[in-house]
C-alpha atoms as a PDB file:
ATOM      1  CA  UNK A   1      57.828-132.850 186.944  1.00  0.00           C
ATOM      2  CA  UNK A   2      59.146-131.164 183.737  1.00  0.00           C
ATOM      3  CA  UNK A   3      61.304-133.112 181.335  1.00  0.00           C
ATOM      4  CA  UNK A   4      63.865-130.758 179.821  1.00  0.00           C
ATOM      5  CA  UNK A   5      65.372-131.857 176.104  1.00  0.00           C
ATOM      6  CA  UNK A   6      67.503-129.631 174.752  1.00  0.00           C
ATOM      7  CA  UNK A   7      68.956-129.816 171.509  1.00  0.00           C
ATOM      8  CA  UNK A   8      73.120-128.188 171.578  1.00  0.00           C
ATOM      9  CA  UNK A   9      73.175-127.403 167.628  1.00  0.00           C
ATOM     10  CA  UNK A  10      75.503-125.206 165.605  1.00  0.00           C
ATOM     11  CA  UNK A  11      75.557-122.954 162.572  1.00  0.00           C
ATOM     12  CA  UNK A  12      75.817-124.752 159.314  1.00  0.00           C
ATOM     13  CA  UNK A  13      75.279-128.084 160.907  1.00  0.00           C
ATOM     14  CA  UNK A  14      72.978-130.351 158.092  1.00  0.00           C
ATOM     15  CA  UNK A  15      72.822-133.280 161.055  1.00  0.00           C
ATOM     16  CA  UNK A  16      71.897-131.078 163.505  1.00  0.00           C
ATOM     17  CA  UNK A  17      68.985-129.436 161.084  1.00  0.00           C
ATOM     18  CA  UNK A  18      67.789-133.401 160.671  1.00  0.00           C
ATOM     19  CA  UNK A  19      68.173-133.423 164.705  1.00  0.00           C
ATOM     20  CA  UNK A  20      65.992-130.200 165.064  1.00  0.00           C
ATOM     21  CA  UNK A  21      63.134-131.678 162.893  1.00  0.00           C
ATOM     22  CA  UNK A  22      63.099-134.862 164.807  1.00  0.00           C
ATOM     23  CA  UNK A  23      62.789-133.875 168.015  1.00  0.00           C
ATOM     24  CA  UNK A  24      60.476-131.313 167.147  1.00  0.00           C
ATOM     25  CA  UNK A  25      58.406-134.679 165.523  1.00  0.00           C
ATOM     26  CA  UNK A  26      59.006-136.778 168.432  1.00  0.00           C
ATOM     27  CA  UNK A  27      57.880-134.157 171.342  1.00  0.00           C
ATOM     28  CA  UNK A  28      54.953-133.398 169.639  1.00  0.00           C
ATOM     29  CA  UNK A  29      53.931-136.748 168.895  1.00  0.00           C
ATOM     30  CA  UNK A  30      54.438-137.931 172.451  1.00  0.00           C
ATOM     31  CA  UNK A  31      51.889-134.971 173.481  1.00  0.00           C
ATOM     32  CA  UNK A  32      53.079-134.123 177.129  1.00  0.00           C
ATOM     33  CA  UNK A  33      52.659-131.120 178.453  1.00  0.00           C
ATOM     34  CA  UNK A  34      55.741-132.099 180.988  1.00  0.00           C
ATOM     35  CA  UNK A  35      58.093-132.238 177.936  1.00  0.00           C
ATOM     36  CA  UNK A  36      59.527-128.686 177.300  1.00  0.00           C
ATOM     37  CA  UNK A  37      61.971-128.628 174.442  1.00  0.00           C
ATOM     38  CA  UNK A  38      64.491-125.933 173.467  1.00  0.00           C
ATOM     39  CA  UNK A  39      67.311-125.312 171.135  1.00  0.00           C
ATOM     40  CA  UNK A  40      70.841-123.869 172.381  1.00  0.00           C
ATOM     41  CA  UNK A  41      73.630-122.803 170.153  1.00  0.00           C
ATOM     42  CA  UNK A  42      76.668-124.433 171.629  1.00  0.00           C
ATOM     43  CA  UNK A  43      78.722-121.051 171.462  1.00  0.00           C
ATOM     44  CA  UNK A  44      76.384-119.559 173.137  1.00  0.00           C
ATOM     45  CA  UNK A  45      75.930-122.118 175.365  1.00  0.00           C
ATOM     46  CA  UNK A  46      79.375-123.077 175.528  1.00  0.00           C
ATOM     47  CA  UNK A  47      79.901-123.588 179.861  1.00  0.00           C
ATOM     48  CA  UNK A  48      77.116-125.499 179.934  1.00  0.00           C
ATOM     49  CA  UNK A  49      78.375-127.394 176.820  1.00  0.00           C
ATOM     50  CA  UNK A  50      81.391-127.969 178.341  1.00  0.00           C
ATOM     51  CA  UNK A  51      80.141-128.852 181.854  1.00  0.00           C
ATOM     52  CA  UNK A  52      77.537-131.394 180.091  1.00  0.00           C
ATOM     53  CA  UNK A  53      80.775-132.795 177.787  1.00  0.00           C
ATOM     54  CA  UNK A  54      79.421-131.597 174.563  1.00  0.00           C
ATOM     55  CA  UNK A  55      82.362-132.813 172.034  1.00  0.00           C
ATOM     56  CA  UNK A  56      80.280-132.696 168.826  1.00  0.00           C
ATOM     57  CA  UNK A  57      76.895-131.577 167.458  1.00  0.00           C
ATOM     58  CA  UNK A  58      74.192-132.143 167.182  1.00  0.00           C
ATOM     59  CA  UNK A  59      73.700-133.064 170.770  1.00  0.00           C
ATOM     60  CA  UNK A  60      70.829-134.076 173.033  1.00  0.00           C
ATOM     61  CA  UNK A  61      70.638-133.458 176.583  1.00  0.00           C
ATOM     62  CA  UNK A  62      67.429-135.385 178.500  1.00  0.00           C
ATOM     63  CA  UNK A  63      66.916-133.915 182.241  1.00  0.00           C
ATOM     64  CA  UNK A  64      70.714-132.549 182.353  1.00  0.00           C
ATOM     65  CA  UNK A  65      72.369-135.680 180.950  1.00  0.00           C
ATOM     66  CA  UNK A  66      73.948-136.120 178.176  1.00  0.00           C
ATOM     67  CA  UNK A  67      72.196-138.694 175.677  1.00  0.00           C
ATOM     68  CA  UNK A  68      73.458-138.643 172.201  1.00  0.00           C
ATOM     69  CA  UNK A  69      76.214-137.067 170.510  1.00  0.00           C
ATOM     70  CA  UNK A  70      75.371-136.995 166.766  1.00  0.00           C
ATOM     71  CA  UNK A  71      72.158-137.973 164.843  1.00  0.00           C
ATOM     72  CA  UNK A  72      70.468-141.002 167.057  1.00  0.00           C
ATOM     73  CA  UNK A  73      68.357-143.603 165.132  1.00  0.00           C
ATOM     74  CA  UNK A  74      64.409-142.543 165.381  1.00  0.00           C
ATOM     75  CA  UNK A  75      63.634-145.627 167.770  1.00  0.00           C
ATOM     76  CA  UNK A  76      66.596-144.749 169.937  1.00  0.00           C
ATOM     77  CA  UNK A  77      65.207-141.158 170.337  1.00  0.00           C
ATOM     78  CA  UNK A  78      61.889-141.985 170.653  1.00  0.00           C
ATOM     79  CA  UNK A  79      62.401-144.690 173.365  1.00  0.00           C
ATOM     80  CA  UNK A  80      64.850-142.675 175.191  1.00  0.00           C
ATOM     81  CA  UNK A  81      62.293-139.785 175.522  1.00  0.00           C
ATOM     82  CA  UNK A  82      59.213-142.406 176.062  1.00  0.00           C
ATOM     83  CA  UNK A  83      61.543-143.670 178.846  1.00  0.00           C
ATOM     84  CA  UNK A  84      61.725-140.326 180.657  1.00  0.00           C
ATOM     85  CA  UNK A  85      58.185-139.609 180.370  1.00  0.00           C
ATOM     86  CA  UNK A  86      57.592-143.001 182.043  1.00  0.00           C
ATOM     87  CA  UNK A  87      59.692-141.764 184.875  1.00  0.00           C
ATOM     88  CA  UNK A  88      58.277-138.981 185.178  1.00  0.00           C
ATOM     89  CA  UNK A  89      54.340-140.758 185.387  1.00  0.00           C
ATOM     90  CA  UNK A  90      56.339-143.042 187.758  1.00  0.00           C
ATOM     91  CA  UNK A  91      57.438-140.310 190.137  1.00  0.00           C
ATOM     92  CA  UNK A  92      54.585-138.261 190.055  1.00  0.00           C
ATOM     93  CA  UNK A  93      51.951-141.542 191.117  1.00  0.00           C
END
């Protein structure tokens, strides 16, 4: 089961540059190859910004649902995504 995260960013965003570096950390850290992460620009993403209710950047989307608008606290981050890769063990065992 892949675990999307996507990172909804925008040009000349300094929070969403801090964002980008994070999750970029955090994925790597966590080491799982079910984790596939990728950056959208929300103009060019902008019907699936609006369908997801993207308001502000930066903004993280785990699995299709939106998880944080804005910069999240490291633990937050981490524990959200450490949550979805325990679902993920959960649903595959």
């Amino acid at each position: 089961m892949t675990i999307r995260v996507e990172l909804f960013h925008a040009p000349d965003c300094p929070r969403c540059d801090r964002a980008r570096a994070l999750l970029r950390e955090l994925v790597a850290a966590l080491n799982d190859d079910r984790l596939e992460y990728r950056e959208r620009d929300v103009i060019e993403a902008l019907d699936d910004a609006v369908r997801l209710g993207i308001l502000a950047t930066p903004a993280i989307v785990i699995d299709g649902r939106l998880r944080f608008t804005g910069l999240p606290a490291t633990e937050k981050l981490r524990t959200a995504l450490q949550a979805a890769v325990e679902a993920a063990q959960r649903g595959a065992g």
